[in-house]
C-alpha atoms as a PDB file:
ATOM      1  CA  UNK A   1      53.023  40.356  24.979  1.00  0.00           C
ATOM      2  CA  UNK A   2      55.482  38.423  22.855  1.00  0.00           C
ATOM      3  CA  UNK A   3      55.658  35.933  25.673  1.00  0.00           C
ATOM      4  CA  UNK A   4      51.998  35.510  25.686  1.00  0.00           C
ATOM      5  CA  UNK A   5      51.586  34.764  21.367  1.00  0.00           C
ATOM      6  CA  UNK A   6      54.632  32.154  22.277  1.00  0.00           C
ATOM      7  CA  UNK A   7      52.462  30.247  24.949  1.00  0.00           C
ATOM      8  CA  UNK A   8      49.115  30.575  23.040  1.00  0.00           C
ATOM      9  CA  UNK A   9      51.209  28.993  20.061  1.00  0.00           C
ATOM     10  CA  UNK A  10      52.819  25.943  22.199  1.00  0.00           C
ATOM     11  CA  UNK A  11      49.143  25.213  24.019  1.00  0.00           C
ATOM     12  CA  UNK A  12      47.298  25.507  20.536  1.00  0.00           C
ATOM     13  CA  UNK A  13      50.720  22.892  19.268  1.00  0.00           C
ATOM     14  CA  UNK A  14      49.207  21.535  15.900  1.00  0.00           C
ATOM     15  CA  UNK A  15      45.641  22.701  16.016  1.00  0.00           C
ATOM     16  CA  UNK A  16      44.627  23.855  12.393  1.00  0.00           C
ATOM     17  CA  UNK A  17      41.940  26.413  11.781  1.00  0.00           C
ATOM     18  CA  UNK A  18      38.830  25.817   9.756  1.00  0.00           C
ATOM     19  CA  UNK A  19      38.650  25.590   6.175  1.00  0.00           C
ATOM     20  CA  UNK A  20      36.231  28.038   4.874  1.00  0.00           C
ATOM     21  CA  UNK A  21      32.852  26.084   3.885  1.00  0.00           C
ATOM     22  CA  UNK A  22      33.710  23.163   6.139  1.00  0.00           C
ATOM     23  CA  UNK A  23      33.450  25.495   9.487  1.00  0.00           C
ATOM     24  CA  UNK A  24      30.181  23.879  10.632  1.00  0.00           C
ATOM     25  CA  UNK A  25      29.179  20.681  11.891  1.00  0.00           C
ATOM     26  CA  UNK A  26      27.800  17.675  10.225  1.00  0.00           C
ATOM     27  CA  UNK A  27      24.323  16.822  12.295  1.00  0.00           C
ATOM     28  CA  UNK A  28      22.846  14.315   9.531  1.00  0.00           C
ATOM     29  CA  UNK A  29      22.678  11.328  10.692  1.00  0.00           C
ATOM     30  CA  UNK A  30      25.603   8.706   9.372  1.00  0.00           C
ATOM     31  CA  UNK A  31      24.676   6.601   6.612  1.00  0.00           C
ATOM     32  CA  UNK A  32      24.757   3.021   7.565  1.00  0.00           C
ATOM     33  CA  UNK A  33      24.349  -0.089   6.083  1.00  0.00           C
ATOM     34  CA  UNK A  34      21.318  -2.009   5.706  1.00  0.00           C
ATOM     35  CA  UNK A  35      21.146  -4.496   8.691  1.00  0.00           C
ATOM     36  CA  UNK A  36      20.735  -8.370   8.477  1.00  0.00           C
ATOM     37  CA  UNK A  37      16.946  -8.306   9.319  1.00  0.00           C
ATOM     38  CA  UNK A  38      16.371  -5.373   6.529  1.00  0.00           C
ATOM     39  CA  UNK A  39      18.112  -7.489   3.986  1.00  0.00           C
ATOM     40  CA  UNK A  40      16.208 -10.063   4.930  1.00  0.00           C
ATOM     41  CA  UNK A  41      12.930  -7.995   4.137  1.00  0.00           C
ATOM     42  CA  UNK A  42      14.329  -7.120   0.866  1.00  0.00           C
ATOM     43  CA  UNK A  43      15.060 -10.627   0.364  1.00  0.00           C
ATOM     44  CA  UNK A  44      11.788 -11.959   1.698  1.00  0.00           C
ATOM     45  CA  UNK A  45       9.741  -8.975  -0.864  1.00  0.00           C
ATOM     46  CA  UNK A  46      11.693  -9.566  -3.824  1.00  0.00           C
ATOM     47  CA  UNK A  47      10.604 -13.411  -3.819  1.00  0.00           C
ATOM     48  CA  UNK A  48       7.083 -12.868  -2.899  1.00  0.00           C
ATOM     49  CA  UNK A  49       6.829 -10.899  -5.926  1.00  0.00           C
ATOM     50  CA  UNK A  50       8.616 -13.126  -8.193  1.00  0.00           C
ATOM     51  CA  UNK A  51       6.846 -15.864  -9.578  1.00  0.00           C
ATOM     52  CA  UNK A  52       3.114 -15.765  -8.416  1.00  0.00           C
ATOM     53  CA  UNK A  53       2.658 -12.762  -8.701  1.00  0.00           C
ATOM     54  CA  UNK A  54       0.263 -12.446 -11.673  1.00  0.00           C
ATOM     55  CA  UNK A  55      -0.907  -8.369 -11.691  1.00  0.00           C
ATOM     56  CA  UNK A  56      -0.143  -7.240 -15.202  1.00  0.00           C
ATOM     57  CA  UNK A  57       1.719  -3.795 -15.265  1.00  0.00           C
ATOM     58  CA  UNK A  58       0.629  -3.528 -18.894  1.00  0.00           C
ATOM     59  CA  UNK A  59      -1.197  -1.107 -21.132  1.00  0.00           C
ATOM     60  CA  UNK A  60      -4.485   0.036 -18.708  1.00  0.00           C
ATOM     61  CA  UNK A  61      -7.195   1.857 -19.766  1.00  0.00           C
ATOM     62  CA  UNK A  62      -7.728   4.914 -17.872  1.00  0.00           C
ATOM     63  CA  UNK A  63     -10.206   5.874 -15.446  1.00  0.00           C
ATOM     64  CA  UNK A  64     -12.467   8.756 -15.693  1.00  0.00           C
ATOM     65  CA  UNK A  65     -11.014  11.325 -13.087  1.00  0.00           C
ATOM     66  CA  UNK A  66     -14.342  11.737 -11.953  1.00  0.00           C
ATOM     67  CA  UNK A  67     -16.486   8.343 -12.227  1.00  0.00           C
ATOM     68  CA  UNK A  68     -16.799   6.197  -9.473  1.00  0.00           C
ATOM     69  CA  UNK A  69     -15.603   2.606  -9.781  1.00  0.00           C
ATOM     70  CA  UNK A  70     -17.687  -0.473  -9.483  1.00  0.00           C
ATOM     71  CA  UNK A  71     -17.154  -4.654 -10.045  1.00  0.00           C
ATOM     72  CA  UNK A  72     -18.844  -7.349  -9.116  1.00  0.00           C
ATOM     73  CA  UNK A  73     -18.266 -10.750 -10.147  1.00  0.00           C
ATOM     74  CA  UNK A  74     -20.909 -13.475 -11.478  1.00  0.00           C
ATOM     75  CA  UNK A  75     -23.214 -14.494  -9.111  1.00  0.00           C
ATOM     76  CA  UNK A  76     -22.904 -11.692  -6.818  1.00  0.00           C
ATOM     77  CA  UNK A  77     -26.197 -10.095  -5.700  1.00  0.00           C
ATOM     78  CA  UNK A  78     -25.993  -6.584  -6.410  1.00  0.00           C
ATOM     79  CA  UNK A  79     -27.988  -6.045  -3.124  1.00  0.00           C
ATOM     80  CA  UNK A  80     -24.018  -6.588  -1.606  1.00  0.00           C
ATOM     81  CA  UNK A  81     -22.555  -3.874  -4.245  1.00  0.00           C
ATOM     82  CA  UNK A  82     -25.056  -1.786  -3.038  1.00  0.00           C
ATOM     83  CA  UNK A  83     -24.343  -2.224   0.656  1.00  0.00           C
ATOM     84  CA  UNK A  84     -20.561  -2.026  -0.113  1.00  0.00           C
ATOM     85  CA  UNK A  85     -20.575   1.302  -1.992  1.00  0.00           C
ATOM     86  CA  UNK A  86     -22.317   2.427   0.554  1.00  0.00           C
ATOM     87  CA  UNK A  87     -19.740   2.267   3.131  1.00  0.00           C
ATOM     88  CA  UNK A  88     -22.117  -0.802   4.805  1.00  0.00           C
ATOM     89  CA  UNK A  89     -19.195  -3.523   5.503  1.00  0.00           C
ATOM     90  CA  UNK A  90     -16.567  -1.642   8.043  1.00  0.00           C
ATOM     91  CA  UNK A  91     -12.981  -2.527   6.562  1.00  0.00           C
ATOM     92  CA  UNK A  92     -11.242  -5.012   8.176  1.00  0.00           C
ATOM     93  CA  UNK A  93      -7.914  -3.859   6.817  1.00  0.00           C
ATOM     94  CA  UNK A  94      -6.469  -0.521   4.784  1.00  0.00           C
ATOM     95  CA  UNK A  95      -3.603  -0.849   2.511  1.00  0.00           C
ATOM     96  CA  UNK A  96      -2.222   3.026   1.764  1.00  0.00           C
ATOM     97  CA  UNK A  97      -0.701   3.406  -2.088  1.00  0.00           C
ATOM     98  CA  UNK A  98      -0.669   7.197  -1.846  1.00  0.00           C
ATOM     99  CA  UNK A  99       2.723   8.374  -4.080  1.00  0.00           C
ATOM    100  CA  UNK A 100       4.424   5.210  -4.055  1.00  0.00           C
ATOM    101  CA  UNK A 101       5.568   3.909  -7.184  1.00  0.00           C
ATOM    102  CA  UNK A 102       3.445   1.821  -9.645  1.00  0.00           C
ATOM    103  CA  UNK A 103       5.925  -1.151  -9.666  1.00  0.00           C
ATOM    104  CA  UNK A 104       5.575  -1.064  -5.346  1.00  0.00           C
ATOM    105  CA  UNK A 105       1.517  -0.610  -5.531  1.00  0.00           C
ATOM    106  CA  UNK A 106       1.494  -3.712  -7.459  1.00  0.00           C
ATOM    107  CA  UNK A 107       3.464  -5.824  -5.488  1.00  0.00           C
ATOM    108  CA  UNK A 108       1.761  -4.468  -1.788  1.00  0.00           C
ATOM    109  CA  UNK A 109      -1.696  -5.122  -3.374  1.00  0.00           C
ATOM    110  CA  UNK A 110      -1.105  -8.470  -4.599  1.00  0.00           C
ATOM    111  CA  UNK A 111       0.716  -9.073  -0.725  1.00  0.00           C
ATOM    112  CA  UNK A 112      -2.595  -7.472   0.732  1.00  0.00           C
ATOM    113  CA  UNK A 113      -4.947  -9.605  -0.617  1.00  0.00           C
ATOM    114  CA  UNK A 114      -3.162 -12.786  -0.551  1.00  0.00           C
ATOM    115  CA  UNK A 115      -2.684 -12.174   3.198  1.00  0.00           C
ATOM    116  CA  UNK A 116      -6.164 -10.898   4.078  1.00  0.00           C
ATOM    117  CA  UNK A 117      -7.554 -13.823   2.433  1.00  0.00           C
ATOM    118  CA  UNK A 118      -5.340 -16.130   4.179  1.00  0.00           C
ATOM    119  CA  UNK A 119      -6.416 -14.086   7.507  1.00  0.00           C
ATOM    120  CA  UNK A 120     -10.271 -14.599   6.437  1.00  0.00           C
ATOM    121  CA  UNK A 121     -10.617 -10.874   6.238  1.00  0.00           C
ATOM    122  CA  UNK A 122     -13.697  -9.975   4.273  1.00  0.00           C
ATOM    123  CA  UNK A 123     -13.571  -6.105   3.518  1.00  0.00           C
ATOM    124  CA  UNK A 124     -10.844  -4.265   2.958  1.00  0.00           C
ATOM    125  CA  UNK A 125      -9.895  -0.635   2.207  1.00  0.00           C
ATOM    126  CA  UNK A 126      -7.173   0.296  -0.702  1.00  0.00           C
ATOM    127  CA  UNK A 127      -6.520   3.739  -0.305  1.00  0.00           C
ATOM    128  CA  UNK A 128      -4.968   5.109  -4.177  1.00  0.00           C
ATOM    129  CA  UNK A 129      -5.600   8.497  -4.273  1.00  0.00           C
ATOM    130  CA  UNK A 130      -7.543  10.221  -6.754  1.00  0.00           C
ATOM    131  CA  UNK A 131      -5.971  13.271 -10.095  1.00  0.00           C
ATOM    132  CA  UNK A 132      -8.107  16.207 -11.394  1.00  0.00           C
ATOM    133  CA  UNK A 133      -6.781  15.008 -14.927  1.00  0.00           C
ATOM    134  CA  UNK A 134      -7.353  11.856 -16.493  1.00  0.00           C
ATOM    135  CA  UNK A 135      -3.450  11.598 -16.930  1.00  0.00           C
ATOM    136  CA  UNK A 136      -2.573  12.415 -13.345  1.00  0.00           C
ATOM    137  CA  UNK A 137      -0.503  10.006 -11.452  1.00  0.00           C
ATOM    138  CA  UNK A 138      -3.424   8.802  -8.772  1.00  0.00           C
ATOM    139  CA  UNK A 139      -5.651   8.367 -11.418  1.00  0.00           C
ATOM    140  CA  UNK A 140      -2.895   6.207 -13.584  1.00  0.00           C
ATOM    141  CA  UNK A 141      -3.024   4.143 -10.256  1.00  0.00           C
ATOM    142  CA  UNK A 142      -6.644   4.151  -8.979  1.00  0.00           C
ATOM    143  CA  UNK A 143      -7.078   2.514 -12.970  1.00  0.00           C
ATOM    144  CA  UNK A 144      -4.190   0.072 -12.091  1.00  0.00           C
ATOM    145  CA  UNK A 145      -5.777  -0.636  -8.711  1.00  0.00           C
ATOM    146  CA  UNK A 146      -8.992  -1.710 -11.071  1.00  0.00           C
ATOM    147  CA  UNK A 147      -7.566  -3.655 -13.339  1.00  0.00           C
ATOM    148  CA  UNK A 148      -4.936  -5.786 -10.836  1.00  0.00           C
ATOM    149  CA  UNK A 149      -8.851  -6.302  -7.872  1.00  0.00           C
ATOM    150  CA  UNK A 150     -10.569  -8.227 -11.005  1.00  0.00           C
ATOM    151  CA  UNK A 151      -7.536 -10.481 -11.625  1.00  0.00           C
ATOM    152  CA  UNK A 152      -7.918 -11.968  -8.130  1.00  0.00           C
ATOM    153  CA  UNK A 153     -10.136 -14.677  -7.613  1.00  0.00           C
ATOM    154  CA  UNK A 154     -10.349 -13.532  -4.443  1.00  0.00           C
ATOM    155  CA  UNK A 155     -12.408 -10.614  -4.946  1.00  0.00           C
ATOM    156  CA  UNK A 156     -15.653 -10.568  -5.105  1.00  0.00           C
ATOM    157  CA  UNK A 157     -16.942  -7.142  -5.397  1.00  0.00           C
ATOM    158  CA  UNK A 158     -14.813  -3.922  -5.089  1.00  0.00           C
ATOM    159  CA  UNK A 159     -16.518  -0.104  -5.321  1.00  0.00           C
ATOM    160  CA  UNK A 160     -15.917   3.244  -4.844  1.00  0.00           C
ATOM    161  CA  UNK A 161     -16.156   4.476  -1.501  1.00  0.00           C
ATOM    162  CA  UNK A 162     -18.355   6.888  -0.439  1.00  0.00           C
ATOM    163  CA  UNK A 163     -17.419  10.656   0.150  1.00  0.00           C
ATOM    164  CA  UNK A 164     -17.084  10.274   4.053  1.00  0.00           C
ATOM    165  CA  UNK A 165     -14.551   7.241   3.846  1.00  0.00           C
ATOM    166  CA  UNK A 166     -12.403   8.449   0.931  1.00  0.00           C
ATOM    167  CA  UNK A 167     -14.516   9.048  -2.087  1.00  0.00           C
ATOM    168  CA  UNK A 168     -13.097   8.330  -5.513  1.00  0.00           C
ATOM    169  CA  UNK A 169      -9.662   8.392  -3.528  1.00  0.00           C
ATOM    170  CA  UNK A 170     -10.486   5.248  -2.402  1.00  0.00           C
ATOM    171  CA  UNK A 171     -11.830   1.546  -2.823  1.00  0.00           C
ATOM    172  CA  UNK A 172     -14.132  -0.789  -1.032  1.00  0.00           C
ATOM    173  CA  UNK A 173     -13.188  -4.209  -2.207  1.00  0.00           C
ATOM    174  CA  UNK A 174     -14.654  -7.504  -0.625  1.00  0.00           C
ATOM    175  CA  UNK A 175     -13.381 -10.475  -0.742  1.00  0.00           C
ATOM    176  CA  UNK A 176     -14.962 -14.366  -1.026  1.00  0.00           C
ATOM    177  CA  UNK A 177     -15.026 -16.512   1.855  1.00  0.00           C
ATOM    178  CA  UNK A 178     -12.076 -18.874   2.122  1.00  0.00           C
ATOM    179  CA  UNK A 179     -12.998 -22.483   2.307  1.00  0.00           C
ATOM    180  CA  UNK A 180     -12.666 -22.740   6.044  1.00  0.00           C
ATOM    181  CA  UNK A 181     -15.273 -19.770   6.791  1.00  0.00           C
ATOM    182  CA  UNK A 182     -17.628 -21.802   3.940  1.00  0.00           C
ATOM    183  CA  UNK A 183     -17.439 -25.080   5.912  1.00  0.00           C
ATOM    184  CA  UNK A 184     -18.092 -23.561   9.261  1.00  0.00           C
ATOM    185  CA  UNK A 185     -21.334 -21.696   7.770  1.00  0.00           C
ATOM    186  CA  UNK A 186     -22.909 -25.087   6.199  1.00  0.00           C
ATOM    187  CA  UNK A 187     -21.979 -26.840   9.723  1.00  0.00           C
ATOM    188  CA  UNK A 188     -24.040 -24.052  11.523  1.00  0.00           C
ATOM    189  CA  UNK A 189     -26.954 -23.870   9.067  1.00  0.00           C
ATOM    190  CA  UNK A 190     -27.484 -28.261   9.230  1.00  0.00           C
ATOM    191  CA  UNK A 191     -27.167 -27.314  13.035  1.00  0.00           C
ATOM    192  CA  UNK A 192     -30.233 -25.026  12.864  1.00  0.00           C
ATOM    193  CA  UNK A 193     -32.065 -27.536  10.759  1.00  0.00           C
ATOM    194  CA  UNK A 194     -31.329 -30.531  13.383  1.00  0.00           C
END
């Protein structure tokens, strides 16, 4: 038996036993470092938010919890609000703000629409979320959302959307034709007139 403890020892040579606590292993995954095309991202977003970006993060007044939202700017025909709070132009494009944080929701809406508009997109989708209090944290960003869709001169219109698509958890906004689209619709009326 003595012999056998003395070649157990010499095979085992300077094999340690576990530390108590540390006797399991480690399945997270490793923590790496951010790669070249992720720092470019980072790069790329912290730019695009720097100087044009012109969404005030100020003081915003709150949103009833419950009231549906509605804007349309001057000359719209409210025949269009109508239609649009109705569900009545499919969205082109969603942009989802659910839990992020304020200072993010700003900068991905102003990306959203500046992009959509460049893409001629016409109705969009801005999912916020929507509190049971006044005070709640979707409802201190479905007022944000609000305020930041009239500073764009982009946007035309922008309502509620109806209980099937969303409800008061989401927003229908539309946006104005870029000059392009307007062109291509007075070349195709003088058409019709010969």
């Amino acid at each position: 038996m003595q012999q056998d403890d003395l070649s157990f020892r010499q095979l085992m040579g300077d094999v340690r036993p576990l530390v108590r606590g540390r006797d399991k292993a480690d399945v997270r995954p490793a923590r790496r470092a951010p790669s070249d095309a992720q720092l470019a991202r980072r790069e790329s977003a912290a730019n695009a938010t720097g100087d044009d970006n012109f969404l005030s993060d100020d003081f915003v007044e709150l949103v009833g919890a419950h009231d549906p939202v509605e804007y349309r700017h001057d000359g719209i025909q409210i025949g269009v609000l109508d239609r649009l709070r109705q569900g009545g132009y499919p969205a082109e494009a969603r942009l989802h703000l659910l839990k992020r944080p304020l200072a993010e929701c700003r900068r991905e809406l102003f990306q959203f629409i500046r992009e959509a508009h460049h893409a001629e997109l016409r109705s969009l989708m801005v999912i916020h979320g929507r509190g049971r209090e006044i005070d709640s944290p979707p409802n201190v960003l479905r007022s944000y959302v609000v305020k930041w869709l009239q500073q764009f001169d982009e946007v035309q219109a922008f309502a509620s959307a109806p209980a099937s698509h969303g409800g008061l958890g989401a927003t229908y906004v539309m946006l104005r034709k870029s000059e392009r689209a307007r062109a291509n619709n007075r070349e195709r009326q003088q058409k019709r007139r010969g």
